[in-house]
Every structure is written in C-alpha cells, then in structure tokens.
PDB file of N, CA and C in Angstrom:
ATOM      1  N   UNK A   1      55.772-175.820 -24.092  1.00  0.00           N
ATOM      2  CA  UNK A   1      55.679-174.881 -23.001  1.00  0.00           C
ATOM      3  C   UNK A   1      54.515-173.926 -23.257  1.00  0.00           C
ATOM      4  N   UNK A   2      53.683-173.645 -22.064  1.00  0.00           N
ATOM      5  CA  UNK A   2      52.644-172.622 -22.714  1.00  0.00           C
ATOM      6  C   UNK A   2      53.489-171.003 -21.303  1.00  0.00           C
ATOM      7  N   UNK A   3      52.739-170.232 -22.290  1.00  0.00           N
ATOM      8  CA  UNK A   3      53.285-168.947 -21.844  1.00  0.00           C
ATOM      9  C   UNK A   3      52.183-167.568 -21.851  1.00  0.00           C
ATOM     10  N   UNK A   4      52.211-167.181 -20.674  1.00  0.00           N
ATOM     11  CA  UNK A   4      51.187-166.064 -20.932  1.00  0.00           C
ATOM     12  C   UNK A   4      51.869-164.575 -21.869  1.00  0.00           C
ATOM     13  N   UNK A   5      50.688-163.933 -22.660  1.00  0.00           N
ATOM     14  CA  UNK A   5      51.148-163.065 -23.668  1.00  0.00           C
ATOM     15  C   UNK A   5      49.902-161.849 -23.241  1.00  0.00           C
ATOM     16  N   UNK A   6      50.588-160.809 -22.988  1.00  0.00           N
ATOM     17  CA  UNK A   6      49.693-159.435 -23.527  1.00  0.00           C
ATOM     18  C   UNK A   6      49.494-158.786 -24.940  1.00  0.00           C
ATOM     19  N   UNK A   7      48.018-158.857 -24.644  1.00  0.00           N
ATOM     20  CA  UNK A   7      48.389-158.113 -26.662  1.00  0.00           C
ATOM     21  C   UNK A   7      47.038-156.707 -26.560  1.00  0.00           C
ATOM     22  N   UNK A   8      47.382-155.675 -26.807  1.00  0.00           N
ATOM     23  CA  UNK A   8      46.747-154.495 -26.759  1.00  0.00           C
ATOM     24  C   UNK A   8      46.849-153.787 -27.967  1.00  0.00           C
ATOM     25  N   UNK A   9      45.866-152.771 -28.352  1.00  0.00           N
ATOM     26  CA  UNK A   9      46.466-152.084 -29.191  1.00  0.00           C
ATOM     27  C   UNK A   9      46.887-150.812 -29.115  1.00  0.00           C
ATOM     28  N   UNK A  10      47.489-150.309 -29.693  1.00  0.00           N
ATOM     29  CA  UNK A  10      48.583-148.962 -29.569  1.00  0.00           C
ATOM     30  C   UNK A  10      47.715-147.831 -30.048  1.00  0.00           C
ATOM     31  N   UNK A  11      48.188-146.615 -30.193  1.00  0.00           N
ATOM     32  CA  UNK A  11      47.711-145.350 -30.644  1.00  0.00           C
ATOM     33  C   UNK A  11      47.763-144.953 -32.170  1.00  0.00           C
ATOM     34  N   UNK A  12      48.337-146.369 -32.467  1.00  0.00           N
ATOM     35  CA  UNK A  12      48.729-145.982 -34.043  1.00  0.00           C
ATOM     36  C   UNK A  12      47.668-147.384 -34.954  1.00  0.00           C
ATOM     37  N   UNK A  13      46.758-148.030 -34.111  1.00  0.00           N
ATOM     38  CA  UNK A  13      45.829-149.288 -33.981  1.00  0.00           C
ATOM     39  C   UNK A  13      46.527-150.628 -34.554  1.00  0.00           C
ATOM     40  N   UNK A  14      47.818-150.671 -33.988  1.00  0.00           N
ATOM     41  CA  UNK A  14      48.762-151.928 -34.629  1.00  0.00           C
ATOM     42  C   UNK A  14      48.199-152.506 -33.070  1.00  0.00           C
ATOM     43  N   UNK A  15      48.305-154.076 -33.474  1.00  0.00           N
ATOM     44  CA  UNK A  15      48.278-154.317 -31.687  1.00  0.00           C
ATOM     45  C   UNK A  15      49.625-155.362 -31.769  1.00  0.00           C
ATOM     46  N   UNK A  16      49.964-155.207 -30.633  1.00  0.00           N
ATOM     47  CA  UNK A  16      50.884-154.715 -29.835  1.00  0.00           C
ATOM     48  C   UNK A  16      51.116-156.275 -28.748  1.00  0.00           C
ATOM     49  N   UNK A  17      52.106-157.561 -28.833  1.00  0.00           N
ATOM     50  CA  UNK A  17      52.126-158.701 -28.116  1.00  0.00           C
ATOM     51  C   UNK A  17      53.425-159.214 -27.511  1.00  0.00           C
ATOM     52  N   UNK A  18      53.104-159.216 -26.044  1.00  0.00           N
ATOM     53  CA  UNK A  18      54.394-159.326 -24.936  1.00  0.00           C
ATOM     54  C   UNK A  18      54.518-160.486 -24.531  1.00  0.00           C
ATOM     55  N   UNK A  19      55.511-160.790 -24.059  1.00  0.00           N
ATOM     56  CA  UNK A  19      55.799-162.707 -23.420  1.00  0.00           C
ATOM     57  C   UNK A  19      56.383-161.968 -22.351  1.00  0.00           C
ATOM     58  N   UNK A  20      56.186-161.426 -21.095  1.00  0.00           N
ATOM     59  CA  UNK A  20      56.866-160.825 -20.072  1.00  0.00           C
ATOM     60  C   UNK A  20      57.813-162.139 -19.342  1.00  0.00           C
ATOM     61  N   UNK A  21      57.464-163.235 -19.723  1.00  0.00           N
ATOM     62  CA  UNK A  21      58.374-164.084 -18.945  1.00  0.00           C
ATOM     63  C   UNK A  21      59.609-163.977 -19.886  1.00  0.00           C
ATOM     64  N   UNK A  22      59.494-163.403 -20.770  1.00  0.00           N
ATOM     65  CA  UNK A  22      61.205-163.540 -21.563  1.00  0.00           C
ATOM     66  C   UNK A  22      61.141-162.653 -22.135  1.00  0.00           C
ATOM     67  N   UNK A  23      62.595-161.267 -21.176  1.00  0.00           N
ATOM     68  CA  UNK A  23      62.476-160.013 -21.744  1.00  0.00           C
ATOM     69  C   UNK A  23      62.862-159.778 -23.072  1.00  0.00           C
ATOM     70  N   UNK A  24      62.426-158.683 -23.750  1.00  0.00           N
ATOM     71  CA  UNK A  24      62.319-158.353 -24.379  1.00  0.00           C
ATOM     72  C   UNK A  24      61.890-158.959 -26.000  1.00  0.00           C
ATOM     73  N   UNK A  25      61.025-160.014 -25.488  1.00  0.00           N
ATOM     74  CA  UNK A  25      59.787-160.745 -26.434  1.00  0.00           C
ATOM     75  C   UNK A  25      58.431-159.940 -26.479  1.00  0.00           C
ATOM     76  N   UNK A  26      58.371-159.256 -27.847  1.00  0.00           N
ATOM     77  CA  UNK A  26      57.767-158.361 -28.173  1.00  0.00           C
ATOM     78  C   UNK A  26      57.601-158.502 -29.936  1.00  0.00           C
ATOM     79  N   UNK A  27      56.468-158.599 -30.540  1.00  0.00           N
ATOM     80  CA  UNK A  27      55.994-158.778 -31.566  1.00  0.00           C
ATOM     81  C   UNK A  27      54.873-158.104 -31.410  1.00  0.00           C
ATOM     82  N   UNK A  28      54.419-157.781 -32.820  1.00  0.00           N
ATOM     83  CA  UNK A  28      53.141-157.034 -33.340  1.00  0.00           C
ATOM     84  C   UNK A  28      52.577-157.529 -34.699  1.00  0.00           C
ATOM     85  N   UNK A  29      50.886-156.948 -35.016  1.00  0.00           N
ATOM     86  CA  UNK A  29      50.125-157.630 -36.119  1.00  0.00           C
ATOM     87  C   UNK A  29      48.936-156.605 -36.685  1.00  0.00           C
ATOM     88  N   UNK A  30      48.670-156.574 -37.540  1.00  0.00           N
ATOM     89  CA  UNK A  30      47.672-155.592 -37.716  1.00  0.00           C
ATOM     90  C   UNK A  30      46.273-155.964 -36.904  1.00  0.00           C
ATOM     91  N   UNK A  31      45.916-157.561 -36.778  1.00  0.00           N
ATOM     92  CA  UNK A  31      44.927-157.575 -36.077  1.00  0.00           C
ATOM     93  C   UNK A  31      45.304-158.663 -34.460  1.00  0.00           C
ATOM     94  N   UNK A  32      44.431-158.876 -33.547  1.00  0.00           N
ATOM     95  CA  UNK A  32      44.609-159.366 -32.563  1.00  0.00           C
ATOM     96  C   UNK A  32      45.163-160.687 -32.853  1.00  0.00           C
ATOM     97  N   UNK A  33      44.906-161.747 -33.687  1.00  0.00           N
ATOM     98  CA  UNK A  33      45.701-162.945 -34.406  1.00  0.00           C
ATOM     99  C   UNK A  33      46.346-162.670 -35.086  1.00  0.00           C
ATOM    100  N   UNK A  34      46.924-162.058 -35.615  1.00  0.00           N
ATOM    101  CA  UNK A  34      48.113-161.942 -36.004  1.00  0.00           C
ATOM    102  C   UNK A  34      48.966-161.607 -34.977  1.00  0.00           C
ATOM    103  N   UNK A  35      49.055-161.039 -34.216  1.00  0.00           N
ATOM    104  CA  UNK A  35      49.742-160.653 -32.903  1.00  0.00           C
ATOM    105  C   UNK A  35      50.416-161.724 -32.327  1.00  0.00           C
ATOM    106  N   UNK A  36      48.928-162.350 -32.090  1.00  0.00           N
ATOM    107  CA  UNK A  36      49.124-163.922 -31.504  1.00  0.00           C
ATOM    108  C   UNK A  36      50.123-164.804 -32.219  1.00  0.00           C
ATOM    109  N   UNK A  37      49.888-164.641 -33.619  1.00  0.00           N
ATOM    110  CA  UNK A  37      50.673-165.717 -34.387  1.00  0.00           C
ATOM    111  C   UNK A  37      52.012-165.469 -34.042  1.00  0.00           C
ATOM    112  N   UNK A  38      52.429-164.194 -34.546  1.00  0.00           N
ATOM    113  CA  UNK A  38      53.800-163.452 -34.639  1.00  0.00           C
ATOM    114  C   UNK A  38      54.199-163.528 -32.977  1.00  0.00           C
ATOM    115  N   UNK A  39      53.538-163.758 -31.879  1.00  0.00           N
ATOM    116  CA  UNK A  39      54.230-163.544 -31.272  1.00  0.00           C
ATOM    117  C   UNK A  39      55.044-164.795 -30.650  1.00  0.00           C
ATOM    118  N   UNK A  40      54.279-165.771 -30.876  1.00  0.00           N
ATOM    119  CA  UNK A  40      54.230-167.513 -30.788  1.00  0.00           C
ATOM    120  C   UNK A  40      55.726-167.881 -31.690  1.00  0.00           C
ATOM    121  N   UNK A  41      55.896-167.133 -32.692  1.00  0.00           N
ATOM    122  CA  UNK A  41      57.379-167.160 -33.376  1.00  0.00           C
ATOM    123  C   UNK A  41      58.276-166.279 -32.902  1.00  0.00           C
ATOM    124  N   UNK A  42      57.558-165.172 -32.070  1.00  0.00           N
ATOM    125  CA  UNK A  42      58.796-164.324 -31.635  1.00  0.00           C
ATOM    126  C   UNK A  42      59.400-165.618 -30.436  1.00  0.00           C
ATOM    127  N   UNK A  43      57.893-165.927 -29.703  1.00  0.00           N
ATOM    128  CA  UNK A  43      58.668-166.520 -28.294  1.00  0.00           C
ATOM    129  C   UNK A  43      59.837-167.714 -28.549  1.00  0.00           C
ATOM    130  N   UNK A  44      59.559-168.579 -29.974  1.00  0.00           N
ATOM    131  CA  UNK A  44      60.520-169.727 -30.538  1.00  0.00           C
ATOM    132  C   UNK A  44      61.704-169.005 -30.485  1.00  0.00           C
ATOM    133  N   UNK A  45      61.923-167.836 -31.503  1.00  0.00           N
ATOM    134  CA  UNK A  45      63.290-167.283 -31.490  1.00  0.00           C
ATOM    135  C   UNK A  45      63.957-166.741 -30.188  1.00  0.00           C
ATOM    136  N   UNK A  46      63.407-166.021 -29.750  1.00  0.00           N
ATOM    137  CA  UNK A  46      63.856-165.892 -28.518  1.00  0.00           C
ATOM    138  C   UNK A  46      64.461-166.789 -27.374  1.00  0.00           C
ATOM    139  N   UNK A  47      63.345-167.817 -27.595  1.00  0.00           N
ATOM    140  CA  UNK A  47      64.307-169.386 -26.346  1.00  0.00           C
ATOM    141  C   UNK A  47      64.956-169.721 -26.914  1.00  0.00           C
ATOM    142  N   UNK A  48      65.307-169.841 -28.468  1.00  0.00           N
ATOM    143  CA  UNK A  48      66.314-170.460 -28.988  1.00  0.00           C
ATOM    144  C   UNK A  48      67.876-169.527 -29.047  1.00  0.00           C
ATOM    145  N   UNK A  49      67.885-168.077 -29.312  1.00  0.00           N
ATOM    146  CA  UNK A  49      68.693-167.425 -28.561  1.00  0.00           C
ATOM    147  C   UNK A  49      69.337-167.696 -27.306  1.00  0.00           C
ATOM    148  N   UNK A  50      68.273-167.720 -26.555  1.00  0.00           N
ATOM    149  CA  UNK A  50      68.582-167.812 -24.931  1.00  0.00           C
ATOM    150  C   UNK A  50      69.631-168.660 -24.859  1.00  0.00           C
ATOM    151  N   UNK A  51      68.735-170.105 -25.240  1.00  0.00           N
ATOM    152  CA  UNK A  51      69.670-171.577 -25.077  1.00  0.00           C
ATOM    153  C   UNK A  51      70.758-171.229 -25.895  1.00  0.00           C
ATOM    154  N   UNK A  52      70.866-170.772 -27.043  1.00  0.00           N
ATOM    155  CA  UNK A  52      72.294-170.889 -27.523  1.00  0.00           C
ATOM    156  C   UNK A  52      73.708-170.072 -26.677  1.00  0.00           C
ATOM    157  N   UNK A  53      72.826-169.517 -26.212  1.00  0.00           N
ATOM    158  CA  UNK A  53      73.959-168.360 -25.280  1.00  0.00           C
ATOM    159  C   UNK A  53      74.064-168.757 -23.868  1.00  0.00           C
ATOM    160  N   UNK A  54      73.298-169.845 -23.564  1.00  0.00           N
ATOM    161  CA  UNK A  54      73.768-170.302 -22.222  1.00  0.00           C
ATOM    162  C   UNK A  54      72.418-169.643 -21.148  1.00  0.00           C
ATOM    163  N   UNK A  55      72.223-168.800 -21.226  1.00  0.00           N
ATOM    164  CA  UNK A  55      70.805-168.244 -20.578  1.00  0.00           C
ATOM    165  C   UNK A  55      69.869-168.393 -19.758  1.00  0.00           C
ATOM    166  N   UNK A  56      68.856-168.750 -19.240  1.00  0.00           N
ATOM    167  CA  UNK A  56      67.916-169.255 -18.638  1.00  0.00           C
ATOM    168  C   UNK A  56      66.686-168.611 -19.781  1.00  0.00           C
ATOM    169  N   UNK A  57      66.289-169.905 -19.848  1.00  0.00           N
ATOM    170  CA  UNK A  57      64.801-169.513 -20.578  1.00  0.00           C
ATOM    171  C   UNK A  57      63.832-168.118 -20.709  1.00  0.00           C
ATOM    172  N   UNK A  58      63.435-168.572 -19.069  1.00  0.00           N
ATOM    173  CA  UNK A  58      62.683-167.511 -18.854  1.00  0.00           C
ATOM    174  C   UNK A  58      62.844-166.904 -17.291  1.00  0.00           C
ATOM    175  N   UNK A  59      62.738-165.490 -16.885  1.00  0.00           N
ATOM    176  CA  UNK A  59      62.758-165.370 -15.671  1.00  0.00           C
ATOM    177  C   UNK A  59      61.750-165.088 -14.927  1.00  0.00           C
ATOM    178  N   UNK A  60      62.103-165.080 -13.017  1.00  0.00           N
ATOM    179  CA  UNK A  60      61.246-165.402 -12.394  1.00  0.00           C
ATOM    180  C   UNK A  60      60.225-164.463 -12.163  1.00  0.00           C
ATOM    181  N   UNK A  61      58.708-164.613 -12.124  1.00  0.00           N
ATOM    182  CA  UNK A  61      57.745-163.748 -11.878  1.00  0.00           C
ATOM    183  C   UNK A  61      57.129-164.271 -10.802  1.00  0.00           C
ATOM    184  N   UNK A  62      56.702-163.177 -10.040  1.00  0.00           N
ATOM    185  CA  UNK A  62      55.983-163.275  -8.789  1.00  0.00           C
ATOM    186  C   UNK A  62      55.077-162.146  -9.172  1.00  0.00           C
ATOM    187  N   UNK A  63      54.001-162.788  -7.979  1.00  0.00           N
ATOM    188  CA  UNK A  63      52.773-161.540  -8.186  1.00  0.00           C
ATOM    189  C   UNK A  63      52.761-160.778  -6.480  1.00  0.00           C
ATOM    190  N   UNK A  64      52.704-159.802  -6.585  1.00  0.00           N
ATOM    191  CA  UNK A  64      52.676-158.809  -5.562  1.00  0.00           C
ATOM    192  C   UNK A  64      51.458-157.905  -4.726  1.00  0.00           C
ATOM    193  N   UNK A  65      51.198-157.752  -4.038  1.00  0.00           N
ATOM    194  CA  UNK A  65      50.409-157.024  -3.977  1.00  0.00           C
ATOM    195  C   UNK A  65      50.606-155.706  -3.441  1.00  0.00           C
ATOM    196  N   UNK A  66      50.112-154.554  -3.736  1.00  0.00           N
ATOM    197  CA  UNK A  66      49.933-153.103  -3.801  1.00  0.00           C
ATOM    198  C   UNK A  66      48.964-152.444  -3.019  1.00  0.00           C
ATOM    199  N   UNK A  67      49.415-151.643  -2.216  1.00  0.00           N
ATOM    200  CA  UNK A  67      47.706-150.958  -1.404  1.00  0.00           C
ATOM    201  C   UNK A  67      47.530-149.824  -2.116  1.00  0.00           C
ATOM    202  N   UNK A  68      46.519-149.352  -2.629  1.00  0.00           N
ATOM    203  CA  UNK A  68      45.760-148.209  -3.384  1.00  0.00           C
ATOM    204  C   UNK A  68      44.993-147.466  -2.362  1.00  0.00           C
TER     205      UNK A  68
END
C-alpha cells in the first residue's frame, strides 16, 4: 500500500511525520529520513492494530475547497 505522509519540522528542530489517512499515525526523527523511516514502521504498527481490532484500515479523505 503506498500512503501519503507529512513531515515538517517543529520548534524544538525534531521533524515531525503524519499518515493522516490513519489517525493518530504520528512518528518523529532527528533528520527528514529518519522521519520517513520511523514513520513507514509507525504506519505497519498501526494497520496491524487496526486489523487486529476489527477496524478499517484507513479513513475516508476528501479534498475540499475553501474561499479565501
């Protein structure tokens, strides 16, 4: 499965990597690959949670639009 990930860095210069399709998949790294790595194992544990508990993988995202 591929999955989109945000990875930024914070105020404290850890950066900082999200899987928004599966809440609360959230990992961090001192540098931008590491982020990546750690977060690629967060997202394993996490679906494997899911599935054990009956769950749905991941949930649904839509994109929206906003008037500014």
């Amino acid at each position: 499965m591929k999955f989109v990930v945000s990875i930024y860095q914070d105020e404290d210069g850890v950066y900082i990597a999200e899987c928004s399709s599966i809440p609360g998949c959230v990992s961090q790294g001192q540098t931008e690959p590491e982020a990546e790595a750690n977060i690629v194992d967060a997202i394993r544990e996490c679906l494997a949670v899911r599935a054990e508990l009956g769950m749905p993988l991941t949930v649904t995202r839509r994109e929206v639009e906003v008037a500014v």
